[in-house]
N, C-alpha and C. Protein backbone atom coordinates (compact mmCIF):
# COMPACT_ATOMS: atom_id res chain seq x y z
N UNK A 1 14.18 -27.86 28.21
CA UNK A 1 14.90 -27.33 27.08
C UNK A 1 14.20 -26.05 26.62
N UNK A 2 14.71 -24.78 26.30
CA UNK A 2 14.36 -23.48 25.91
C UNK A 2 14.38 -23.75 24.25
N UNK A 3 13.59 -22.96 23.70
CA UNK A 3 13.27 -22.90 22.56
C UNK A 3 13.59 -21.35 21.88
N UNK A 4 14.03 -20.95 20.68
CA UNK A 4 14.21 -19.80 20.27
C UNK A 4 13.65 -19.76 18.89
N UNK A 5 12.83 -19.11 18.31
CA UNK A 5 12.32 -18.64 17.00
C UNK A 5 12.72 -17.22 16.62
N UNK A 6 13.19 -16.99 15.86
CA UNK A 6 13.92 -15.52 14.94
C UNK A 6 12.58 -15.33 13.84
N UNK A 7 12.12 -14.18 13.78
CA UNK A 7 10.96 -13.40 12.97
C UNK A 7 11.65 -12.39 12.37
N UNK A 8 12.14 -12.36 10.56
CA UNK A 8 11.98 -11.25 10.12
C UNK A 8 11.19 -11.17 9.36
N UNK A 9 10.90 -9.81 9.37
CA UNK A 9 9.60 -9.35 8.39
C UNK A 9 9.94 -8.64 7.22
N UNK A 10 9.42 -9.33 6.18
CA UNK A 10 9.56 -8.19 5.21
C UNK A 10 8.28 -7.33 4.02
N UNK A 11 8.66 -6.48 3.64
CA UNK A 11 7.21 -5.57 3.38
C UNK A 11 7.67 -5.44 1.95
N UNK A 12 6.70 -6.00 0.91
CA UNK A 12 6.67 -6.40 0.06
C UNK A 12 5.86 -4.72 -1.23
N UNK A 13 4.83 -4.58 -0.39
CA UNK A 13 3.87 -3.97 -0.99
C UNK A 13 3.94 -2.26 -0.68
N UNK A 14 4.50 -1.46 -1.03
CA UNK A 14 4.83 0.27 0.21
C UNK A 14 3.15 0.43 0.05
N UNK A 15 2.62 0.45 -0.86
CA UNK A 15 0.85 0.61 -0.31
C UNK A 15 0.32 0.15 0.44
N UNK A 16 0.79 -0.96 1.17
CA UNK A 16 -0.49 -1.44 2.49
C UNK A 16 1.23 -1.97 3.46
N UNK A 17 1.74 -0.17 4.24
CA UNK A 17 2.83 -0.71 5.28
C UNK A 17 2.21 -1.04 6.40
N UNK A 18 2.47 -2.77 6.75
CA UNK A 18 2.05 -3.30 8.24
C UNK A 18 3.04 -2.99 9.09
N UNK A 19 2.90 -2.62 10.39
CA UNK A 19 3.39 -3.06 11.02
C UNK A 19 3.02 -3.48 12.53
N UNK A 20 4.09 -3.95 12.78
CA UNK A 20 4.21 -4.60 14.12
C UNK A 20 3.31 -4.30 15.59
N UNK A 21 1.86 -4.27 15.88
CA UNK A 21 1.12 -3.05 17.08
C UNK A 21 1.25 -4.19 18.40
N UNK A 22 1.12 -5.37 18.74
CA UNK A 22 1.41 -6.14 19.68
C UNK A 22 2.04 -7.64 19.30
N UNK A 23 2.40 -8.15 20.74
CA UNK A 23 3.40 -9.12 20.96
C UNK A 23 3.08 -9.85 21.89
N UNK A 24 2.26 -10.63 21.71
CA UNK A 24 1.85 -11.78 22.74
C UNK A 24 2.03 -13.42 23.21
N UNK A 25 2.90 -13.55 24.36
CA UNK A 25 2.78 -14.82 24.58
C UNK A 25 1.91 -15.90 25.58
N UNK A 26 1.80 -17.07 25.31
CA UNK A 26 1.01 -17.94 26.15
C UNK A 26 1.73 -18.27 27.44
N UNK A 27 1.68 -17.97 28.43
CA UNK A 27 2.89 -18.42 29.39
C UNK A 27 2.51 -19.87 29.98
N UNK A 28 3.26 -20.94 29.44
CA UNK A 28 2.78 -22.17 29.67
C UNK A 28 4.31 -22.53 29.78
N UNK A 29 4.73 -23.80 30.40
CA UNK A 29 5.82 -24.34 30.61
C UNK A 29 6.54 -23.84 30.41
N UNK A 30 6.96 -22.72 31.74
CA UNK A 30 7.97 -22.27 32.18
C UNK A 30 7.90 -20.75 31.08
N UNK A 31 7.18 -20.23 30.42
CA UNK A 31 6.79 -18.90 30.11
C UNK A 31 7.55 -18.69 28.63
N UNK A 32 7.44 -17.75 28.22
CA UNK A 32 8.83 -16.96 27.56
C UNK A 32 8.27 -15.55 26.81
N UNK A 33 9.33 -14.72 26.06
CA UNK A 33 8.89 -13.51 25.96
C UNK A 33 9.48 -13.20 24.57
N UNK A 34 9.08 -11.60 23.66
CA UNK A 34 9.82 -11.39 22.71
C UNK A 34 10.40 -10.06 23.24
N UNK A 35 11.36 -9.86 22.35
CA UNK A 35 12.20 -9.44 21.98
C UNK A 35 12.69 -9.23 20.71
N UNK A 36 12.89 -7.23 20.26
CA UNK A 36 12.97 -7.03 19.36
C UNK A 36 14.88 -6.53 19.09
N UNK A 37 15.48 -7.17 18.11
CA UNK A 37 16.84 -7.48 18.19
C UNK A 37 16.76 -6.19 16.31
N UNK A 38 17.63 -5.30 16.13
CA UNK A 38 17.73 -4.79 14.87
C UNK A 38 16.11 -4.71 14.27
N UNK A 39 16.13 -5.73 12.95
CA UNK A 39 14.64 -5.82 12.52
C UNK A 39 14.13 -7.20 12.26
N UNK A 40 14.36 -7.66 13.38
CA UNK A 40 14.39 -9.06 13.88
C UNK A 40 13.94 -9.15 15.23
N UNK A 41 12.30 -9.72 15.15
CA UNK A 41 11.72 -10.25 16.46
C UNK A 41 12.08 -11.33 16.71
N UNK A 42 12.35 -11.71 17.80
CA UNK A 42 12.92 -12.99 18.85
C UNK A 42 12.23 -13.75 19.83
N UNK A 43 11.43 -14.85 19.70
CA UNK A 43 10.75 -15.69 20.70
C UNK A 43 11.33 -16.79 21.14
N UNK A 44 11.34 -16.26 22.80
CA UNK A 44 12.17 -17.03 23.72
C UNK A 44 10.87 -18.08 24.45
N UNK A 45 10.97 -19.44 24.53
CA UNK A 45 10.50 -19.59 24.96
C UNK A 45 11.02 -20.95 26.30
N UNK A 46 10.51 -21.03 27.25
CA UNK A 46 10.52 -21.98 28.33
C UNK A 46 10.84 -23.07 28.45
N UNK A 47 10.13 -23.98 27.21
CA UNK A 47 10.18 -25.35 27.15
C UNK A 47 8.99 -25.32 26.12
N UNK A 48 8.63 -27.03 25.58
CA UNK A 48 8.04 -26.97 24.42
C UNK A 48 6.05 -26.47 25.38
N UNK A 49 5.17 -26.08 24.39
CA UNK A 49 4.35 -26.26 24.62
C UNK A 49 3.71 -24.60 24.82
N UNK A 50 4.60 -23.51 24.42
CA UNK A 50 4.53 -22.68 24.38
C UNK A 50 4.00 -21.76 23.14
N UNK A 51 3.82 -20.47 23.26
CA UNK A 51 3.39 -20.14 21.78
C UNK A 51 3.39 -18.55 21.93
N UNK A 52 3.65 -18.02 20.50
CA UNK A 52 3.57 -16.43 20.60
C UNK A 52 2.85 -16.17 19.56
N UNK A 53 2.33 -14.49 19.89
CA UNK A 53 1.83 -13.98 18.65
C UNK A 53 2.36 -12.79 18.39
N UNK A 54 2.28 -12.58 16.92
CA UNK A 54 2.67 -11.23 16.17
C UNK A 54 1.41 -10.67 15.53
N UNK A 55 0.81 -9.78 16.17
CA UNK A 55 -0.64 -8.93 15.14
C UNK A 55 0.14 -7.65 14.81
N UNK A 56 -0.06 -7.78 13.52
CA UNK A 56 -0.08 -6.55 12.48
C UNK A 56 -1.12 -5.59 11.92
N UNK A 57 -0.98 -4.59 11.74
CA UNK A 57 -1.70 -3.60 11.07
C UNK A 57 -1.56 -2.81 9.98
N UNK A 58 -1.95 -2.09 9.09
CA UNK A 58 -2.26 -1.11 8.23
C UNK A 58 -3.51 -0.67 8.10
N UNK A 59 -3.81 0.74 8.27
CA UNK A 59 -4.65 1.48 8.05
C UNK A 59 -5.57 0.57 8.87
N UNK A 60 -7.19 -0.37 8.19
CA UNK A 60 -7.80 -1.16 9.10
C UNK A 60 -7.58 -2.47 8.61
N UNK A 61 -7.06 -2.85 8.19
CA UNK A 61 -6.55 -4.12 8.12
C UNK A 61 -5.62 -5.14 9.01
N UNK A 62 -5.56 -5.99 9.65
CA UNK A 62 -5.17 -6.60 10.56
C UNK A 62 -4.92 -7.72 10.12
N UNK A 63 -3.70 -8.84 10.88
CA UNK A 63 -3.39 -10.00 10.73
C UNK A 63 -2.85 -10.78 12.17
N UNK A 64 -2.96 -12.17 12.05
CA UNK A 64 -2.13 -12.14 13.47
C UNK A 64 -0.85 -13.67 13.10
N UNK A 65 0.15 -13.58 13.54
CA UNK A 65 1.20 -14.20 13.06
C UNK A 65 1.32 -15.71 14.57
N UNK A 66 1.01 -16.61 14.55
CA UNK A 66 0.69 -17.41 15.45
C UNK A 66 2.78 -18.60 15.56
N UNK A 67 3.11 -18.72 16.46
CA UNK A 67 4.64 -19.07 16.67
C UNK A 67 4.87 -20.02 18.10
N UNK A 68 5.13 -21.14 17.42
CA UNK A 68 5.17 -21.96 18.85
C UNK A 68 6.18 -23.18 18.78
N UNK A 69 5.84 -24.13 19.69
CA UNK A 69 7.27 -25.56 20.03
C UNK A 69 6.17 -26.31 20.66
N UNK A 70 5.44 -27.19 20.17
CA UNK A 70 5.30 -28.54 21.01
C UNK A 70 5.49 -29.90 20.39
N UNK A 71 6.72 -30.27 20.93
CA UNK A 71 6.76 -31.54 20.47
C UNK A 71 6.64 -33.20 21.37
């Protein structure tokens, strides 16, 4: 069974604009990838057991957004 997660972001603060610098997934059961749709990231994934990441930035500040399916 494929799994799909929808990411929108929204920016709350115009003094500290993050955005979006990489897109990483775990390729585990059967893989999957993102995809950026309008202003809406999209994680496709394989089957459960999978996982993505979203790291953000501003100026030097960093975050990382962790997205997955195992059930």
């Amino acid at each position: 069974m494929s799994y799909t997660i929808i990411v929108k972001v929204f920016q709350t603060n115009p003094n500290a604009w993050f955005e979006v610098i990489e897109s990483t997934v775990w390729h585990y059961a059967n893989g999957g990838s993102w995809t950026k749709a309008n202003d809406k990231y999209v994680l496709t994934m394989g089957s459960t057991g999978t996982s993505g990441i979203l790291r953000f930035q501003s100026g030097d500040q960093y975050f990382i957004v962790a997205l997955g399916v195992d059930d």
